[in-house]
C-alpha atoms as a PDB file:
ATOM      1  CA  UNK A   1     201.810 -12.509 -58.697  1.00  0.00           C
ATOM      2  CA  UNK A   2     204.672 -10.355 -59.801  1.00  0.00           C
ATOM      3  CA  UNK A   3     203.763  -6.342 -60.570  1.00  0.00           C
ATOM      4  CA  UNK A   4     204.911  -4.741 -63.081  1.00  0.00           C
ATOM      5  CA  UNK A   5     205.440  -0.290 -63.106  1.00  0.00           C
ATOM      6  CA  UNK A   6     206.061   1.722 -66.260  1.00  0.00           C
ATOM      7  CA  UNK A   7     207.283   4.798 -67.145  1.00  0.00           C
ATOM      8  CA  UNK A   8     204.483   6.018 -69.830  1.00  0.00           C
ATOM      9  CA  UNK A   9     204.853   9.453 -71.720  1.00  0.00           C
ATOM     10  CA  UNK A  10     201.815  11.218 -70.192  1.00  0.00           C
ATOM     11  CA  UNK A  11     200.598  13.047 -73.949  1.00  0.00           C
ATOM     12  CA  UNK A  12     200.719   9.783 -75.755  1.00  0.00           C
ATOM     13  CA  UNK A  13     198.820   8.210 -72.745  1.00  0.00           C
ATOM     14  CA  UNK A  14     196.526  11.022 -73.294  1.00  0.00           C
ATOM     15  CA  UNK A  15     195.817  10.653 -76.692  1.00  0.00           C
ATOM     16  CA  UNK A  16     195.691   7.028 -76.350  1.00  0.00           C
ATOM     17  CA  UNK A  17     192.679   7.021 -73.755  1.00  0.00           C
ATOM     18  CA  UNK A  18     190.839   9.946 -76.122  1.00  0.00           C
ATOM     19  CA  UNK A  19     191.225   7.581 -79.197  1.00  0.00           C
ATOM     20  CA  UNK A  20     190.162   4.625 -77.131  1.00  0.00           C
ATOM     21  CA  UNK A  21     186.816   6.515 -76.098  1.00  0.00           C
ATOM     22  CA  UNK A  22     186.035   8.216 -79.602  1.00  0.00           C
ATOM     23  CA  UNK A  23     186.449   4.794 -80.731  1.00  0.00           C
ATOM     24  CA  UNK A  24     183.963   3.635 -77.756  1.00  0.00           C
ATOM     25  CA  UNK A  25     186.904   1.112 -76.610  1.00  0.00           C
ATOM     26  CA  UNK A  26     188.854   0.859 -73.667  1.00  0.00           C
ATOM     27  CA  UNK A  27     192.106   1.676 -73.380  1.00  0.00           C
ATOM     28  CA  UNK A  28     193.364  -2.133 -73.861  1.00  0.00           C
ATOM     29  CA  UNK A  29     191.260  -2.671 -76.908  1.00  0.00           C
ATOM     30  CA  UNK A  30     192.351   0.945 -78.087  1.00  0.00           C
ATOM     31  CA  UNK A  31     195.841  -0.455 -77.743  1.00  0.00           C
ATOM     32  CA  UNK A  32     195.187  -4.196 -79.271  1.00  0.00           C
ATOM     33  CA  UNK A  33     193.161  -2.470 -82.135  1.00  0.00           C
ATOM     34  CA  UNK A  34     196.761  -0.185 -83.034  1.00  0.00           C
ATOM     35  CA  UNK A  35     198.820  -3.380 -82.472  1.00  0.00           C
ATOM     36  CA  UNK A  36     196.634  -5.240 -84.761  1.00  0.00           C
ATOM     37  CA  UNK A  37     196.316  -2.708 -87.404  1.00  0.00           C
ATOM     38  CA  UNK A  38     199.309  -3.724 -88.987  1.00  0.00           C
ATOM     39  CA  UNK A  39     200.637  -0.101 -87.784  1.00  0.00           C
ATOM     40  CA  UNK A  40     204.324   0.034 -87.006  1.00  0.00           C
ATOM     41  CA  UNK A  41     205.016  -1.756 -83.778  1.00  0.00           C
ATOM     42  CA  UNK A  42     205.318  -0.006 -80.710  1.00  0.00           C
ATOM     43  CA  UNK A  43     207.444  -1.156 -77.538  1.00  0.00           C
ATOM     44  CA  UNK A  44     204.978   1.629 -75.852  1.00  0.00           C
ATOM     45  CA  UNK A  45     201.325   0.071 -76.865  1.00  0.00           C
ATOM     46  CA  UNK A  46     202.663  -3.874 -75.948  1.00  0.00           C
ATOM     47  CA  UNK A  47     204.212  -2.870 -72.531  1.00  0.00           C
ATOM     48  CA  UNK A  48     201.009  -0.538 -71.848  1.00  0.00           C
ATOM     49  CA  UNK A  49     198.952  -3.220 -72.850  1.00  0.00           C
ATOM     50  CA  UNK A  50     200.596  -5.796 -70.570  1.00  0.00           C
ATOM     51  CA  UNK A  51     200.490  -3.610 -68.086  1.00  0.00           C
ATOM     52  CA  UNK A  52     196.404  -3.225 -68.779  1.00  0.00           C
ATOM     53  CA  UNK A  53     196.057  -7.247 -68.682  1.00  0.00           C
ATOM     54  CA  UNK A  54     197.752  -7.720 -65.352  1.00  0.00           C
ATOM     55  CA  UNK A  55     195.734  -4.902 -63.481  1.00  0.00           C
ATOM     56  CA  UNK A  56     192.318  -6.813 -64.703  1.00  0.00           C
ATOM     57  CA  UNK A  57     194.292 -10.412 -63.815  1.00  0.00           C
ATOM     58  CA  UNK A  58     194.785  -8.671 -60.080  1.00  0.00           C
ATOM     59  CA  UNK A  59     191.530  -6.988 -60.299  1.00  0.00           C
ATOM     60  CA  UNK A  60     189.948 -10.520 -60.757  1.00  0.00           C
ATOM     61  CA  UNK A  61     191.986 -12.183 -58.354  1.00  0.00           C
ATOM     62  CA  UNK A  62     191.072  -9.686 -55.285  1.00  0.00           C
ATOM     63  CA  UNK A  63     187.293 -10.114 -56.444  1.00  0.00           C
ATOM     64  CA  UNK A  64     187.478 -13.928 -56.012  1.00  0.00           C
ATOM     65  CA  UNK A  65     189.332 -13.681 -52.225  1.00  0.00           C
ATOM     66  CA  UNK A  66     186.513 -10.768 -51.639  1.00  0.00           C
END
């Protein structure tokens, strides 16, 4: 599996993971809720989010060779 690294503007990270847990989300569904929203589109939020999805994809992969 290819990784993937991002550069991500640490205050907007911030405030994205304190929205995602006044909102009782995680940080992907805190990021899949904004894209949803109809809010204006952010490069940020899809590449954080794709970034999200491939750590859990890895995450489950290394718990099924475990």
């Amino acid at each position: 599996m290819k990784r993937m690294s991002l550069e991500l503007d640490t205050e907007l990270y911030r405030q994205l993971k304190r929205a995602a847990s006044a909102n009782h989300l995680t940080l992907e569904q805190e990021c899949l809720r904004r894209l949803e929203s109809g809010e204006r589109p952010s490069r940020y939020l899809q590449a954080l989010l794709a970034e999200l999805r491939a750590d859990e994809e890895q995450r489950r992969v290394n718990e099924h060779v475990d």
